[in-house]
C-alpha atoms as a PDB file:
ATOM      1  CA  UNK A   1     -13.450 -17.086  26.255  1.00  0.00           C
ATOM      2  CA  UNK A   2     -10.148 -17.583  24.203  1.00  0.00           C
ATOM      3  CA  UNK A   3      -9.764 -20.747  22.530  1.00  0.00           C
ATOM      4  CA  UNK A   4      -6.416 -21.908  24.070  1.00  0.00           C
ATOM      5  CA  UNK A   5      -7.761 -25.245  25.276  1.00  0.00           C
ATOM      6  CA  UNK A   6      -8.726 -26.322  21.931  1.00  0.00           C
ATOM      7  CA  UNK A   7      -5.258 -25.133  20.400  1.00  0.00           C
ATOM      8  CA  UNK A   8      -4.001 -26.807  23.001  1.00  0.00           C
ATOM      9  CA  UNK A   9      -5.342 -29.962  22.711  1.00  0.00           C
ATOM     10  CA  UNK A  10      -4.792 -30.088  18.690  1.00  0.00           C
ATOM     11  CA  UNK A  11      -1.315 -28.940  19.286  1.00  0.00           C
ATOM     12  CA  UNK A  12       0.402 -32.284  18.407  1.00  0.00           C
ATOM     13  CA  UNK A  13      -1.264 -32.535  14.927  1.00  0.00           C
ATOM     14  CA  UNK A  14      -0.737 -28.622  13.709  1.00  0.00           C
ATOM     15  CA  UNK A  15       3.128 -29.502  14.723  1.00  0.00           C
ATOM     16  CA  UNK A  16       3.045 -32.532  12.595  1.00  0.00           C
ATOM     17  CA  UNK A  17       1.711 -30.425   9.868  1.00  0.00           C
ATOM     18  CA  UNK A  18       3.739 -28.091  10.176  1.00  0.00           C
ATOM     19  CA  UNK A  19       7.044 -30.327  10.076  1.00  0.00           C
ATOM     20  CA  UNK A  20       5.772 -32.326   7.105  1.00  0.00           C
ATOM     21  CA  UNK A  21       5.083 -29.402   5.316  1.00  0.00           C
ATOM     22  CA  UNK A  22       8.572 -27.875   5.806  1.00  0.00           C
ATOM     23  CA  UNK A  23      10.195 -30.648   4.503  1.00  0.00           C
ATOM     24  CA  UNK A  24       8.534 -30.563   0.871  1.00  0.00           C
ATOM     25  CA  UNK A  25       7.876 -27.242   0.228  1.00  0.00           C
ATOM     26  CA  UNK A  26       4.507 -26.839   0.183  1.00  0.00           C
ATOM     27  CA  UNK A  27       2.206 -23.851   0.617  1.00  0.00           C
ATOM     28  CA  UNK A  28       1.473 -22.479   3.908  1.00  0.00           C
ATOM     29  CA  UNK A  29      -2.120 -23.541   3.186  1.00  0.00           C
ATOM     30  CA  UNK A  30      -1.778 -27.181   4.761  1.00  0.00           C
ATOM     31  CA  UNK A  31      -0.717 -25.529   7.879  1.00  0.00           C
ATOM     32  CA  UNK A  32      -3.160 -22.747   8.100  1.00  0.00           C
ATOM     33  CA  UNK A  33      -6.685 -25.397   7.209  1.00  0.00           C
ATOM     34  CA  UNK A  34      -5.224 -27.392  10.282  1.00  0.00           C
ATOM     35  CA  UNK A  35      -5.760 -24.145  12.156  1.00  0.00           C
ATOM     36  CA  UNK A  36      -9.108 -23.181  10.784  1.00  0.00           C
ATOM     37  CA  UNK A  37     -10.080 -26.380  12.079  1.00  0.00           C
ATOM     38  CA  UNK A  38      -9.532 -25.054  15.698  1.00  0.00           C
ATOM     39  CA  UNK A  39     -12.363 -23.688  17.531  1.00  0.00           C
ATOM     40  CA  UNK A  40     -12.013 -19.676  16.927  1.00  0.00           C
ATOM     41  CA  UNK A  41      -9.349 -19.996  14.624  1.00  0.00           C
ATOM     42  CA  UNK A  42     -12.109 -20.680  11.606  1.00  0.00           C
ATOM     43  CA  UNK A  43     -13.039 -17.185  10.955  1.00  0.00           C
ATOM     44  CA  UNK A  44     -13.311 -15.285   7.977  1.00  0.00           C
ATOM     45  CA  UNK A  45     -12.495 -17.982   5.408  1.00  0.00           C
ATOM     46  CA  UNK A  46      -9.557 -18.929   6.959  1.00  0.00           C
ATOM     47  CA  UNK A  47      -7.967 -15.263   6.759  1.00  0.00           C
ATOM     48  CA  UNK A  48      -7.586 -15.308  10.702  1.00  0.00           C
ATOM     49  CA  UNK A  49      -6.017 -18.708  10.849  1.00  0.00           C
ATOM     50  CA  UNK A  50      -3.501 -17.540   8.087  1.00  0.00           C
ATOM     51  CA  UNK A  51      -2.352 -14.451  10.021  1.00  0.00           C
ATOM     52  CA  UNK A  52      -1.036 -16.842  12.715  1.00  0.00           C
ATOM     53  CA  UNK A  53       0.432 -18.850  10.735  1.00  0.00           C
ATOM     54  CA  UNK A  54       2.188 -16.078   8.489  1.00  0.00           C
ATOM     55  CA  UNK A  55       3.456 -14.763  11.921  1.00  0.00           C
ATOM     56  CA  UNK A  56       5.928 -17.789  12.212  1.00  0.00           C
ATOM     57  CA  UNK A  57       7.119 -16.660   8.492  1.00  0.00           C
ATOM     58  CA  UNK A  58      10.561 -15.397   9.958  1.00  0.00           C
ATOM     59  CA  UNK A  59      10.841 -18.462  12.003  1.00  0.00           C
ATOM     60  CA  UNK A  60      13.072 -21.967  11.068  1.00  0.00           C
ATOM     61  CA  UNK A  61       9.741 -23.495  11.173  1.00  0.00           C
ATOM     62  CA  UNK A  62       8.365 -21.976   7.842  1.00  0.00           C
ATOM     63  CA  UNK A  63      11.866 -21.040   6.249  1.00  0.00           C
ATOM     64  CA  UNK A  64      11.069 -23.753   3.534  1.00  0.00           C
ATOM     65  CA  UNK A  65       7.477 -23.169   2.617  1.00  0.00           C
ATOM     66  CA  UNK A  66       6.462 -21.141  -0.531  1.00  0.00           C
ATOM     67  CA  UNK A  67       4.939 -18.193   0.346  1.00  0.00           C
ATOM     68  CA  UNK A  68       4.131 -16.678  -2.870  1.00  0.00           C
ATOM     69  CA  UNK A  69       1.555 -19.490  -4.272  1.00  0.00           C
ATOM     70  CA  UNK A  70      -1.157 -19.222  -2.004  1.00  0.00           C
ATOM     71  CA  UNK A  71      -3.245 -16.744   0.344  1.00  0.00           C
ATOM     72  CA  UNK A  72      -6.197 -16.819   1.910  1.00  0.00           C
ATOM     73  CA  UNK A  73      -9.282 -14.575   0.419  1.00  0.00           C
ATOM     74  CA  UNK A  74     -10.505 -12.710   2.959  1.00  0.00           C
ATOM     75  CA  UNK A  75     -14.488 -11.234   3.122  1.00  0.00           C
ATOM     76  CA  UNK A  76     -13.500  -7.984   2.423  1.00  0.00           C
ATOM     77  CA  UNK A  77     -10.772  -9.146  -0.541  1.00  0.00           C
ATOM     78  CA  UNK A  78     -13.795 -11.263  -1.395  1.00  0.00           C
ATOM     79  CA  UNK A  79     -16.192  -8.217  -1.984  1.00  0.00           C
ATOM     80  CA  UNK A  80     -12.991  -6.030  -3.827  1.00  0.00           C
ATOM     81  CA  UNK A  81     -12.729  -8.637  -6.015  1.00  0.00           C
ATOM     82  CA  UNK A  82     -16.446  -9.034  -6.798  1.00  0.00           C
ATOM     83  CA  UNK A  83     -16.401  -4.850  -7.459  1.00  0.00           C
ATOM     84  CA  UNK A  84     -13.637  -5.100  -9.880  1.00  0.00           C
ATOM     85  CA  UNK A  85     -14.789  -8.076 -12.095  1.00  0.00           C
ATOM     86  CA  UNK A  86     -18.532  -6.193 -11.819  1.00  0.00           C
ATOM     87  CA  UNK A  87     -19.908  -9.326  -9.838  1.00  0.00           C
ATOM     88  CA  UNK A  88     -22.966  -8.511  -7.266  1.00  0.00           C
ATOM     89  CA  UNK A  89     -22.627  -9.396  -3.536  1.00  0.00           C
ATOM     90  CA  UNK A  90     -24.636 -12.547  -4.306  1.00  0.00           C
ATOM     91  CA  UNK A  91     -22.472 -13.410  -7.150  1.00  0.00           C
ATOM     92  CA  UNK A  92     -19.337 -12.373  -5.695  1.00  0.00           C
ATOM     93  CA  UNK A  93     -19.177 -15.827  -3.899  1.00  0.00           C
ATOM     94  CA  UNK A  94     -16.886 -17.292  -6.710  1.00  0.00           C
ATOM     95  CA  UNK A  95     -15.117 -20.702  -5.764  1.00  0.00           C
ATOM     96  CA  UNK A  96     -12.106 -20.368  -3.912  1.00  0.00           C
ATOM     97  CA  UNK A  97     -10.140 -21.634  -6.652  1.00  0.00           C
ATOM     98  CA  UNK A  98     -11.443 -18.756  -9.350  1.00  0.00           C
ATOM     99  CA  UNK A  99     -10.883 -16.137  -6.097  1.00  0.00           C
ATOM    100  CA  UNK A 100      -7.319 -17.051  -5.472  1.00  0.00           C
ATOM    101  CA  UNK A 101      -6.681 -16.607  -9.303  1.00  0.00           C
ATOM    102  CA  UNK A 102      -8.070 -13.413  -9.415  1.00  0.00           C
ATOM    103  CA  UNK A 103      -5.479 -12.563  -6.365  1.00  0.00           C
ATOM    104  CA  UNK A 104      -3.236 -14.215  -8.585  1.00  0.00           C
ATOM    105  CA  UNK A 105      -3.871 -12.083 -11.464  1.00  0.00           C
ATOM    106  CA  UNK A 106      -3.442  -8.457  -9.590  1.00  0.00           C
ATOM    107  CA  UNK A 107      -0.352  -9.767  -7.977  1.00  0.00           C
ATOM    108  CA  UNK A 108       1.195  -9.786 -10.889  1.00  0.00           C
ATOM    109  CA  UNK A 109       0.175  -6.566 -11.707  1.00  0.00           C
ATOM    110  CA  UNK A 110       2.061  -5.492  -8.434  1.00  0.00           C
ATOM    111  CA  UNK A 111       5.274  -4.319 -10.441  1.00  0.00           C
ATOM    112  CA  UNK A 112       3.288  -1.699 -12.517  1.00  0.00           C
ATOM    113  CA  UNK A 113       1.316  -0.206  -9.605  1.00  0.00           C
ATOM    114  CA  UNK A 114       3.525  -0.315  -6.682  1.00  0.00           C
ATOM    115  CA  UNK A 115       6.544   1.787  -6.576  1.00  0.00           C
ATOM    116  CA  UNK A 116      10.333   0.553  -6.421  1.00  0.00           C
ATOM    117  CA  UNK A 117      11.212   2.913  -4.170  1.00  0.00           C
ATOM    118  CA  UNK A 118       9.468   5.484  -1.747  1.00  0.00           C
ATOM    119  CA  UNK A 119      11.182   8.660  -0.427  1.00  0.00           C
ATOM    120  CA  UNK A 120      14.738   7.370  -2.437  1.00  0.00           C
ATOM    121  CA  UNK A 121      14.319   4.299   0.351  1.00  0.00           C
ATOM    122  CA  UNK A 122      13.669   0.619  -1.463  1.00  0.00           C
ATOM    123  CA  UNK A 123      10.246  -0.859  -0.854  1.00  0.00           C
ATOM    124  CA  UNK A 124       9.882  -4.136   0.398  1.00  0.00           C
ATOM    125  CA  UNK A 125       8.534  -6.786  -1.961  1.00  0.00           C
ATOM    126  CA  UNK A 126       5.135  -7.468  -2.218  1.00  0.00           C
ATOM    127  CA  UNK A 127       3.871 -11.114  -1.332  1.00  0.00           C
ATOM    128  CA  UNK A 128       0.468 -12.741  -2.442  1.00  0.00           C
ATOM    129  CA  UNK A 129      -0.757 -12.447   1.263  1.00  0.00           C
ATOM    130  CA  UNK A 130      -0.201  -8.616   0.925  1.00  0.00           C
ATOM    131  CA  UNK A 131      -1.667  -7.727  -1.898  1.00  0.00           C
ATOM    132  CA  UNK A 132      -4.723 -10.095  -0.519  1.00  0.00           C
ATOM    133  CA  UNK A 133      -4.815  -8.159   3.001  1.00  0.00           C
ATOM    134  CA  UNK A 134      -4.761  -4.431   0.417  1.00  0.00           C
ATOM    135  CA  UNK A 135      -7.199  -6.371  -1.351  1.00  0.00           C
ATOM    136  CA  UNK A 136      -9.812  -5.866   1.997  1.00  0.00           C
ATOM    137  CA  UNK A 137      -8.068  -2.468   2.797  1.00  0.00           C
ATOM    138  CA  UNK A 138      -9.473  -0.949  -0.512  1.00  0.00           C
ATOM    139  CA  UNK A 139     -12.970  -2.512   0.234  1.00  0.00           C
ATOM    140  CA  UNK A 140     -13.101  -0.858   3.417  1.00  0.00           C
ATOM    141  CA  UNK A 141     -11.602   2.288   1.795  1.00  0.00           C
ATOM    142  CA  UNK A 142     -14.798   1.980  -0.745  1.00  0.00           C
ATOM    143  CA  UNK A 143     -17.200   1.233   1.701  1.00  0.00           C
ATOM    144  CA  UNK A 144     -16.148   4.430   3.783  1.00  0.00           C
ATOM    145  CA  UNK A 145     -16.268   6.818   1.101  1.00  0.00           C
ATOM    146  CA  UNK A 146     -19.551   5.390   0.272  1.00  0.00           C
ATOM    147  CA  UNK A 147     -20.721   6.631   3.913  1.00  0.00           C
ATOM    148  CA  UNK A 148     -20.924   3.072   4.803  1.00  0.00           C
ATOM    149  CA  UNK A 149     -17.999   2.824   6.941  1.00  0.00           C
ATOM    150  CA  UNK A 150     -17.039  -1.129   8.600  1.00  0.00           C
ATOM    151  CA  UNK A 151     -16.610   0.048  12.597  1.00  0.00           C
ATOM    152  CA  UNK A 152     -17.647  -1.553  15.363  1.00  0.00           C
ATOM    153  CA  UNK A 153     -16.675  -0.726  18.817  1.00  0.00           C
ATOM    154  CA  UNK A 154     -12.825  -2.313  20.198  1.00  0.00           C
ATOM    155  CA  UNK A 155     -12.815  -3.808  23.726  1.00  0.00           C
ATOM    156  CA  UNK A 156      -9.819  -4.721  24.947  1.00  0.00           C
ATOM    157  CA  UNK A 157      -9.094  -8.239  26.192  1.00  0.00           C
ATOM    158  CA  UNK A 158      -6.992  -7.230  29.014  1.00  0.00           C
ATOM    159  CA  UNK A 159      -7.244  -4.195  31.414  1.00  0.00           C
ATOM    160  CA  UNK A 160      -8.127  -0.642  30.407  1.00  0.00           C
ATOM    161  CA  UNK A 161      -6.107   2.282  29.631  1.00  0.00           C
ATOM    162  CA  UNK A 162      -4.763   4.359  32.488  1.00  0.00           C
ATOM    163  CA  UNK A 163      -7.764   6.398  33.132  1.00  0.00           C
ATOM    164  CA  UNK A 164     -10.254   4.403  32.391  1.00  0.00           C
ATOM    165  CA  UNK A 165      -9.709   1.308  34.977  1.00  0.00           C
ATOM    166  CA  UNK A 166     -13.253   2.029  36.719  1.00  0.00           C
ATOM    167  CA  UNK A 167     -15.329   2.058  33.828  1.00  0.00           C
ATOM    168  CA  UNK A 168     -16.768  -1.025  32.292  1.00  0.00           C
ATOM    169  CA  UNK A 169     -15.752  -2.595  29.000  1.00  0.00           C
ATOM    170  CA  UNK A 170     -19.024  -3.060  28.067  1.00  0.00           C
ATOM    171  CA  UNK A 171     -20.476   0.183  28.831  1.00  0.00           C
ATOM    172  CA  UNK A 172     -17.613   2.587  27.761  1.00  0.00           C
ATOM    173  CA  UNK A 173     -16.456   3.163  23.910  1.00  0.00           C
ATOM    174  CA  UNK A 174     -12.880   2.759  24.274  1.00  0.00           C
ATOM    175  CA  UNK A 175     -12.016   3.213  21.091  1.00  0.00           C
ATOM    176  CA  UNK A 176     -12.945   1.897  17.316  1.00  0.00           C
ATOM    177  CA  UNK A 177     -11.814  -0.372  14.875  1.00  0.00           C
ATOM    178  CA  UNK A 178     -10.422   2.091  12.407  1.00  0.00           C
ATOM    179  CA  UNK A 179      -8.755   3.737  15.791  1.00  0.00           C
ATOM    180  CA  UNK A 180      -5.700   1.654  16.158  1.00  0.00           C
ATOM    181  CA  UNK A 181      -7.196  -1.928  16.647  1.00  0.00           C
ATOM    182  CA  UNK A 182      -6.992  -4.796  13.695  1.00  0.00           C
ATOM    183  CA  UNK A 183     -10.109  -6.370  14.282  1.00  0.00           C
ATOM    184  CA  UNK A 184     -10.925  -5.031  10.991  1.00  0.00           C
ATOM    185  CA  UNK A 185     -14.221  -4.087  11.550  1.00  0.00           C
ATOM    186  CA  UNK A 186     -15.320  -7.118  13.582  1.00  0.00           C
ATOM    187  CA  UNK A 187     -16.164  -6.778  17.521  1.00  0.00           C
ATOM    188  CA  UNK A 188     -12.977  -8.093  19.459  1.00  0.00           C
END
């Protein structure tokens, strides 16, 4: 079952953290540990908890937090990381600190490799949560052309697709994680 009771009942304390936050300018990182904290919010070092919390980005909640000096590092930026700086899967669980540096240090790197413009139309700019979530992109790209693709099978949390309404979620491949869901790779 969905978490909502739990979010629900720590609702009062992630709004508190959220206003205090606001008001100093802080990193979004306050915010999204509150969330981890929340049963099924915890997942993936905290990557899950930060994509709800990014989504209020365009709202007057988070207008005054900085959102280029922190980000989350993902499993999958976790094990892109570990390729580049030649680290083994056992080694590749750096602290968070030296991870988030190493983010860090190919954001900045962002102006070299990604283009001003595509198709004579202006880019948008890069944050340190993007180049994090491309980060995990290119270490599923990797995997996949290693023939050791990250799928699992996508069941939908509510109702089927027209067509399928008999069949039974856990019996029928509706469709795949590379097929249009962002589970990234993890069952639903």
């Amino acid at each position: 079952s969905w978490p909502i009771r739990a979010l629900w009942e720590r609702s009062a304390s992630l709004a508190a953290g959220l206003m205090s936050g606001s008001r100093t300018g802080q990193t979004w990182q306050g915010p999204s540990e509150a969330l981890q904290n929340v049963e099924g919010y915890g997942r993936d070092y905290g990557a899950h908890a930060a994509e709800v919390i990014r989504d209020l980005f365009s709202t007057p909640l988070m207008v005054d937090y900085k959102q280029g000096a922190w980000a989350p590092v993902s499993a999958g930026a976790r094990r892109c990381l570990a390729r580049f700086a030649g680290r083994s899967d056992r080694e590749g669980q750096a602290l968070p600190e030296k991870l988030l540096q190493e983010v860090r240090e190919v954001y900045e790197k962002r102006r070299q490799h990604w283009p001003a413009s595509i198709l004579h139309q202006p880019v948008v700019e890069l944050r340190l949560h993007d180049v994090q979530a491309q980060l995990g992109e290119f270490d599923r790209y990797l995997e996949a052309c290693a023939g050791r693709p990250r799928r699992s099978t996508f069941f939908p949390r509510a109702g089927l697709p027209v067509g399928l309404e008999g069949a039974s979620a856990g019996s029928s491949r509706v469709g795949s994680a590379g097929e249009g869901s962002s589970s990234g790779g993890r069952a639903a």
